[in-house]
C-alpha atoms as a PDB file:
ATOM      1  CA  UNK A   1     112.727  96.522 120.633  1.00  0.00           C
ATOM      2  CA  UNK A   2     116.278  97.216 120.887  1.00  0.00           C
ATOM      3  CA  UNK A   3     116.859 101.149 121.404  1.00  0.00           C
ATOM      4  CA  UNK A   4     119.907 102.354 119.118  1.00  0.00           C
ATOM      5  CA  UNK A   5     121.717 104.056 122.421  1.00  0.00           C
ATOM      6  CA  UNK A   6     122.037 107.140 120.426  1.00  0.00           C
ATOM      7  CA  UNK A   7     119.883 110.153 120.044  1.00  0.00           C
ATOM      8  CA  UNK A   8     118.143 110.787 116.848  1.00  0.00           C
ATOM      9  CA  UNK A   9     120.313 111.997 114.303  1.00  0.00           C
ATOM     10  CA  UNK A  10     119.217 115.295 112.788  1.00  0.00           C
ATOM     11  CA  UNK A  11     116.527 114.712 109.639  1.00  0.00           C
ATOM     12  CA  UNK A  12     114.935 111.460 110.895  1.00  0.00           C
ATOM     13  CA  UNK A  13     111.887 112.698 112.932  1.00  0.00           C
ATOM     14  CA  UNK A  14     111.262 114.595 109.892  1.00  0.00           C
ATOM     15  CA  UNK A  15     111.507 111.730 107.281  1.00  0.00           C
ATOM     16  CA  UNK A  16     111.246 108.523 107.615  1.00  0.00           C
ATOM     17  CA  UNK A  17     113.712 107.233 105.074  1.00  0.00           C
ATOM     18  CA  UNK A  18     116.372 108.584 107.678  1.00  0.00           C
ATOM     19  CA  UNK A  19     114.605 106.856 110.611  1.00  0.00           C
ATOM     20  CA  UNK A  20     114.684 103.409 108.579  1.00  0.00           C
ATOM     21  CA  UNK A  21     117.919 103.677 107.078  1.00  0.00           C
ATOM     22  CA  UNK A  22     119.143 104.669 110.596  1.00  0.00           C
ATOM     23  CA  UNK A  23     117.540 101.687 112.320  1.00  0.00           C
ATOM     24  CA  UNK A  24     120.180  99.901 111.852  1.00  0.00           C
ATOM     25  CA  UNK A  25     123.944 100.869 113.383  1.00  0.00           C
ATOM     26  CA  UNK A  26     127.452 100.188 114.065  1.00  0.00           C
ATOM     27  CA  UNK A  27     128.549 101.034 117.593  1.00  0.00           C
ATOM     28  CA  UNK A  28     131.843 101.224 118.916  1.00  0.00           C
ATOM     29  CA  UNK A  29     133.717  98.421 119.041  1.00  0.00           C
ATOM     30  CA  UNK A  30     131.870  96.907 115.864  1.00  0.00           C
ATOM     31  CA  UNK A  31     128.718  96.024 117.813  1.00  0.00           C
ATOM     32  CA  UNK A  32     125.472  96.255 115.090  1.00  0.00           C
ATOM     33  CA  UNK A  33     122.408  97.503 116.792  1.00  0.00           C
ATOM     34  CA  UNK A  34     119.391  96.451 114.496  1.00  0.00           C
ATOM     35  CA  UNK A  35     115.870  98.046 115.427  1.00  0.00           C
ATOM     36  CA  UNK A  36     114.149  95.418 113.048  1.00  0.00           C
ATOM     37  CA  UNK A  37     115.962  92.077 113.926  1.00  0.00           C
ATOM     38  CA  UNK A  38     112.389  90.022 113.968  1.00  0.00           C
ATOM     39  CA  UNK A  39     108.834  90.885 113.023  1.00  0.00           C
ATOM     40  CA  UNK A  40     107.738  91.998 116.495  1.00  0.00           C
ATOM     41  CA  UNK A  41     110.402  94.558 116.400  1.00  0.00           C
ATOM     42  CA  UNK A  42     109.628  95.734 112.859  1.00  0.00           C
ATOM     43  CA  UNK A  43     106.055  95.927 113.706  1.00  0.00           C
ATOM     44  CA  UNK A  44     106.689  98.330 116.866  1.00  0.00           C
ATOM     45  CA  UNK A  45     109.148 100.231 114.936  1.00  0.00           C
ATOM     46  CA  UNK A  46     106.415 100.425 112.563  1.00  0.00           C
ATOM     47  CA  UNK A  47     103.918 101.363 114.749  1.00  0.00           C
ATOM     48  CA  UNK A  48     106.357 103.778 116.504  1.00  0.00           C
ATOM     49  CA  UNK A  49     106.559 106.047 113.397  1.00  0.00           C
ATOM     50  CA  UNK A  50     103.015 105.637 112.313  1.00  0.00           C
ATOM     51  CA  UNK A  51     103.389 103.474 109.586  1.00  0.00           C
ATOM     52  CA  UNK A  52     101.510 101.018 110.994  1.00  0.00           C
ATOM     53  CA  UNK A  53      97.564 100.657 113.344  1.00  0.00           C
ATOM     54  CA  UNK A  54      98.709  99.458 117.360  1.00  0.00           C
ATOM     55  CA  UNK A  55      97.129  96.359 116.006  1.00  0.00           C
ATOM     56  CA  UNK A  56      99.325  94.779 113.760  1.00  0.00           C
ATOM     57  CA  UNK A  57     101.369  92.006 113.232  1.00  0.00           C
ATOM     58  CA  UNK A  58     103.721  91.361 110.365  1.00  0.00           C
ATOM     59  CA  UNK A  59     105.184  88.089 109.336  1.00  0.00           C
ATOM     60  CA  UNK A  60     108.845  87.558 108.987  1.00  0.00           C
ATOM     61  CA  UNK A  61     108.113  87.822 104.457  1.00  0.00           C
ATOM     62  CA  UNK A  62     107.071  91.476 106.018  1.00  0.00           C
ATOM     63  CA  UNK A  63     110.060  92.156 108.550  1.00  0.00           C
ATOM     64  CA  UNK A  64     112.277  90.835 105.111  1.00  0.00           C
ATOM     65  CA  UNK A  65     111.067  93.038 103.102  1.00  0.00           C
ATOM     66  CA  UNK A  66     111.267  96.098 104.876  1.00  0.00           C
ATOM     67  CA  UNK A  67     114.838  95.689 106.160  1.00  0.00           C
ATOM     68  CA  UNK A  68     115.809  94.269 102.000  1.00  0.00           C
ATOM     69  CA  UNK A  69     114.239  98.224 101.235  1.00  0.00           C
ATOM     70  CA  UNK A  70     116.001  99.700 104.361  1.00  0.00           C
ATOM     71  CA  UNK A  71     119.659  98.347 102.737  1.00  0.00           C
ATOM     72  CA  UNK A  72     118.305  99.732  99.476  1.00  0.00           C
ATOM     73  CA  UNK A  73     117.876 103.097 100.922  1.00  0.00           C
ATOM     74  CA  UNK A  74     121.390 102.686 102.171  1.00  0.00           C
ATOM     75  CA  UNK A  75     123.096 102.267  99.095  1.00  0.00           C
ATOM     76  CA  UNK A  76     121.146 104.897  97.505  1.00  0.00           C
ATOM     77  CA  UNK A  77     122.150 107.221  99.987  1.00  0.00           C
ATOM     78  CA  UNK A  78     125.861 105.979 100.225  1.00  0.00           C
ATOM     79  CA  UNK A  79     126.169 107.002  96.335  1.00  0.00           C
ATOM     80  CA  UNK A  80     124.308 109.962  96.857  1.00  0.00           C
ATOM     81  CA  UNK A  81     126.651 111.247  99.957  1.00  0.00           C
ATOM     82  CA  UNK A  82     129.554 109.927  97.628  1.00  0.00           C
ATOM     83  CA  UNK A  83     128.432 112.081  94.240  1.00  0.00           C
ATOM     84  CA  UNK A  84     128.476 108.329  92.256  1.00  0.00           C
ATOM     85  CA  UNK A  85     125.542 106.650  90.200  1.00  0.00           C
ATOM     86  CA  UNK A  86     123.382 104.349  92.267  1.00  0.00           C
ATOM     87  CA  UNK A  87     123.056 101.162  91.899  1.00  0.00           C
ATOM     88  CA  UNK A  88     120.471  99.897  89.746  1.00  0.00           C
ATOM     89  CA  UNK A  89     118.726  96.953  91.621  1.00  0.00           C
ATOM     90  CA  UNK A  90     118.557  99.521  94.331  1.00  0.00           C
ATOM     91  CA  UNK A  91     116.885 101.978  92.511  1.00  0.00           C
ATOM     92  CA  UNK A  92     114.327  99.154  91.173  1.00  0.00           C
ATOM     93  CA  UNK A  93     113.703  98.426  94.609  1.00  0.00           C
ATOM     94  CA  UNK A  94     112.814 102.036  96.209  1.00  0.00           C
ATOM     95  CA  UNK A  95     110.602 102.503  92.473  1.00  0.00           C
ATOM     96  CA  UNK A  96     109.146  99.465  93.323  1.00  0.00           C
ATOM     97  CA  UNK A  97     108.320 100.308  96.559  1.00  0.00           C
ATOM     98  CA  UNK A  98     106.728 103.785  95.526  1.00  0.00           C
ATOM     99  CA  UNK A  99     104.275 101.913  92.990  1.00  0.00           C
ATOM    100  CA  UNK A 100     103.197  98.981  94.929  1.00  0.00           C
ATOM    101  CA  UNK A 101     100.046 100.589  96.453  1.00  0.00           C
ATOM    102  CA  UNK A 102      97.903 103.188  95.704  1.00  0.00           C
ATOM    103  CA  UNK A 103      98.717 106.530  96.751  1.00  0.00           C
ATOM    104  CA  UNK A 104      95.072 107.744  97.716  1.00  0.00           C
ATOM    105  CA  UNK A 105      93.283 106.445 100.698  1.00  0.00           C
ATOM    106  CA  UNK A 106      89.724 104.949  99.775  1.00  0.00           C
ATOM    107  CA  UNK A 107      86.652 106.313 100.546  1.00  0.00           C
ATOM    108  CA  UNK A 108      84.398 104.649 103.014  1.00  0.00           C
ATOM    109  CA  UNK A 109      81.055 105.036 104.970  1.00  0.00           C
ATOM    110  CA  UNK A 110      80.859 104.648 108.740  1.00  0.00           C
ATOM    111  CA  UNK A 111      77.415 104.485 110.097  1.00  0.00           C
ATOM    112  CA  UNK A 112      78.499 107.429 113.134  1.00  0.00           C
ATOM    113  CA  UNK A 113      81.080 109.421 111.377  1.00  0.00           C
ATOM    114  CA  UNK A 114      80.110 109.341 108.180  1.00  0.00           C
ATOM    115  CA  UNK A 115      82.064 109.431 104.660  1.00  0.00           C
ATOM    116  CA  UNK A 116      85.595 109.364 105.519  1.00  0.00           C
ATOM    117  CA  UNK A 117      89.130 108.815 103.532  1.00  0.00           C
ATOM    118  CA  UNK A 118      91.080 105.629 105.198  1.00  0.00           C
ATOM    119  CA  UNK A 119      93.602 103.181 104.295  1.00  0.00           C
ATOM    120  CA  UNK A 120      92.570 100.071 104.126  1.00  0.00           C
ATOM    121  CA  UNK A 121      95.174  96.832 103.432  1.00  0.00           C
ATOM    122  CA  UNK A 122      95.218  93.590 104.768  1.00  0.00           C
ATOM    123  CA  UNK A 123      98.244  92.846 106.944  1.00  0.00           C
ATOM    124  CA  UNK A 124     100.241  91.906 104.089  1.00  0.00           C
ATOM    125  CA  UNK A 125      99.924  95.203 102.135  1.00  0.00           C
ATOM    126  CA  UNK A 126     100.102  97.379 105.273  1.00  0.00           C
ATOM    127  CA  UNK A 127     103.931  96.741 105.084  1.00  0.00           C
ATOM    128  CA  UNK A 128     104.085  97.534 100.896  1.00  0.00           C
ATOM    129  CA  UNK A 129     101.710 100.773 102.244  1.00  0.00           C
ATOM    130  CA  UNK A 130     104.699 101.796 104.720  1.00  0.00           C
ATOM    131  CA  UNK A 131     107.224 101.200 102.116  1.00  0.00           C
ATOM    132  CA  UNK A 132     105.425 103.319  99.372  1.00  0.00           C
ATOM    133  CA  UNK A 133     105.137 105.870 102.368  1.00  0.00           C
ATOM    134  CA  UNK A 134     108.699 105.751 102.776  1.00  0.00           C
ATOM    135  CA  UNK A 135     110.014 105.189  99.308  1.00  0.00           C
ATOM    136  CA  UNK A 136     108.093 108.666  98.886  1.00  0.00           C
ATOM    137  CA  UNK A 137     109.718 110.557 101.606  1.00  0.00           C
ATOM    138  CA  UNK A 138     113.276 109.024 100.075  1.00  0.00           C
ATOM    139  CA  UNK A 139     112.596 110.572  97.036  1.00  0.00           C
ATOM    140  CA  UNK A 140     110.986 113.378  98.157  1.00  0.00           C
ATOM    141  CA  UNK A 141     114.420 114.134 100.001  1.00  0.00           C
ATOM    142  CA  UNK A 142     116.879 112.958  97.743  1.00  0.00           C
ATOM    143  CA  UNK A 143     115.831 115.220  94.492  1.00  0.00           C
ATOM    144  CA  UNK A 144     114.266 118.210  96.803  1.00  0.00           C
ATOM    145  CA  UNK A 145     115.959 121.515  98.154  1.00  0.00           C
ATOM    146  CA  UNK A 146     117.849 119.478 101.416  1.00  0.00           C
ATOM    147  CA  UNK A 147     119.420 116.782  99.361  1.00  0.00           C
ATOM    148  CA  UNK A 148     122.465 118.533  98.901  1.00  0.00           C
ATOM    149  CA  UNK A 149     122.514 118.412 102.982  1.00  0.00           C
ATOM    150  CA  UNK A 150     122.310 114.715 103.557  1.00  0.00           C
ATOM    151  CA  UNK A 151     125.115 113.648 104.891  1.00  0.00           C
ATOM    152  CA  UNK A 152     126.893 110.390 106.660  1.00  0.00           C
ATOM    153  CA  UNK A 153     128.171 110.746 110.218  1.00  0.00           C
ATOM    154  CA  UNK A 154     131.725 111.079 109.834  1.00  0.00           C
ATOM    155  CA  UNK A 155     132.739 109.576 113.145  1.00  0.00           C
ATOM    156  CA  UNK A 156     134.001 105.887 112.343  1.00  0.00           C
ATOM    157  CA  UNK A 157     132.544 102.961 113.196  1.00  0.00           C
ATOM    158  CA  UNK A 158     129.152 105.289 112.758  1.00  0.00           C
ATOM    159  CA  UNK A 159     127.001 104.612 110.085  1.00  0.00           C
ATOM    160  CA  UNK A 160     124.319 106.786 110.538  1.00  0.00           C
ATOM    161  CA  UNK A 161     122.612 108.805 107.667  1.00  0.00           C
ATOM    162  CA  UNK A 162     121.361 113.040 108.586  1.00  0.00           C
ATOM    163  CA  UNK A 163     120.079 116.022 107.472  1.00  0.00           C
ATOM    164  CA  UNK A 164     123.006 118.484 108.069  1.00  0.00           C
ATOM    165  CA  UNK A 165     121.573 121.704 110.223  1.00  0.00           C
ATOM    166  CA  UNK A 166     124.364 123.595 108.892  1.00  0.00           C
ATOM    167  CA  UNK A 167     127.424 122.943 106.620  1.00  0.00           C
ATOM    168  CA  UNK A 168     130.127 122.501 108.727  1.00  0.00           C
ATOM    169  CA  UNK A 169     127.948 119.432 110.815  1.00  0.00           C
ATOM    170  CA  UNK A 170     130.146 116.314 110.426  1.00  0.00           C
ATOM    171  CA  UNK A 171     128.405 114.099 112.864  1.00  0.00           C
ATOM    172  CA  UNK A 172     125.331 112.276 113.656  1.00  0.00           C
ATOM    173  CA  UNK A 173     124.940 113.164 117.479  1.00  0.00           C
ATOM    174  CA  UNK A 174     127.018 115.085 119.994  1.00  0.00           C
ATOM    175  CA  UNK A 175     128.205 111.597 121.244  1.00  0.00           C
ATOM    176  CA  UNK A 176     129.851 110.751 117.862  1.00  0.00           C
ATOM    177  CA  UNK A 177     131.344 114.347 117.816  1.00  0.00           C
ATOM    178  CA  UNK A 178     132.844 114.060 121.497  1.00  0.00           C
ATOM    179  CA  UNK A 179     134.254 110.332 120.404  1.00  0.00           C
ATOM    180  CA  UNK A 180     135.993 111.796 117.533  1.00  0.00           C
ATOM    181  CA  UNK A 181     137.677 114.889 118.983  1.00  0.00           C
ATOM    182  CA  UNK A 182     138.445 112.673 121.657  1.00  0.00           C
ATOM    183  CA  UNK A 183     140.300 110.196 118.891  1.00  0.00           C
ATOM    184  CA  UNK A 184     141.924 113.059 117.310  1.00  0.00           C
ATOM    185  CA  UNK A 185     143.283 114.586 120.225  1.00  0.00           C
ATOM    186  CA  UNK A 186     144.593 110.730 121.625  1.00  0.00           C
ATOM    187  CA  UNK A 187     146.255 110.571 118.349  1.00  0.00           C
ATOM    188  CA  UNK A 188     148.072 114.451 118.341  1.00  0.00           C
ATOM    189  CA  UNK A 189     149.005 112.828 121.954  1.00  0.00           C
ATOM    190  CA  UNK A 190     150.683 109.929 120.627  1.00  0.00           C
ATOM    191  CA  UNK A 191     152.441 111.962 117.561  1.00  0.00           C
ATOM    192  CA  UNK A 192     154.147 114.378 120.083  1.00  0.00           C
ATOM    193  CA  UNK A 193     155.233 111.654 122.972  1.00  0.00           C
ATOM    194  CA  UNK A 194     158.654 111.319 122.929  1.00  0.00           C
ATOM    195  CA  UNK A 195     159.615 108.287 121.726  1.00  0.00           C
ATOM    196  CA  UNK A 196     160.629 105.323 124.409  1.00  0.00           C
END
């Protein structure tokens, strides 16, 4: 899988809306970094957040329709980071998501440990389990007591979603912060230059 060269930005190892969202990135220089470009890659990243059993393999429908709930996600979170209505396909999508599965895990009986609670879809409704997992955490976020905090990295081309650890955070990673003083203090630079 490609690695987004950045570290985690604050909020995603806690929710996994943030992570997915997140997979996807704009670098410097306008280069996209995209953690679920085929299924193999979406199925690690899967795995990788345990979403998923080491074991699987999605199909490309699967990869589809986890990066169609990932952009979703985005624009949900672009409105809410912009105080504007969402838009409503989106929100059909992320509802859609949270009611394609059921919630509980089923009950089963193993012959050495017994009665136990486990999740059991076929490889095509492991990815509409994730999603329902994830759909959850989204709204879970959006309408509890750190939605007001979600923020978008405010160092351009960055367009990474976080949980702000305090209110005065504008950026995604100490690498986006250091790239944008740096801009700011090129540009003061080029303001007082004398002119040639």
């Amino acid at each position: 899988m490609t690695k987004v060269p950045l570290p985690p930005a604050p909020g995603t190892a806690e929710h996994p809306c943030l992570a997915l969202v997140n997979s996807i990135v704009t670098l410097p220089g306008g280069h996209r970094v995209d953690e679920l470009n085929n299924p193999e890659n979406a199925t690690e990243w899967l795995v990788m957040h345990d979403l998923a059993p080491v074991d699987t393999g999605l199909l490309t429908y699967c990869q589809l329709q986890l990066t169609d709930l990932r952009e979703n996600l985005r624009r949900v979170l672009e409105s809410h980071t912009e105080g504007v209505a969402p838009n409503a396909e989106s929100m059909d999508s992320i509802n859609r998501a949270l009611t394609a599965v059921p919630s509980a895990a089923l009950l089963q009986y193993d012959f050495t440990k017994g009665l136990l609670r486990v999740a059991n879809h076929p490889t095509t409704q492991l990815v509409d389990h994730a999603m329902a997992q994830i759909a959850e955490d989204a709204a879970a976020l959006l309408t509890g007591p750190d939605g007001h905090r979600i923020a978008s990295c405010a160092s351009a081309p960055c367009d990474r979603f976080m949980v702000r650890t305090h209110a005065r955070r504008q950026w995604c990673s100490e690498r986006c912060g250091a790239r944008q003083r740096a801009n700011r203090a090129y540009a003061r630079k080029l303001d007082t230059s004398p002119a040639g």
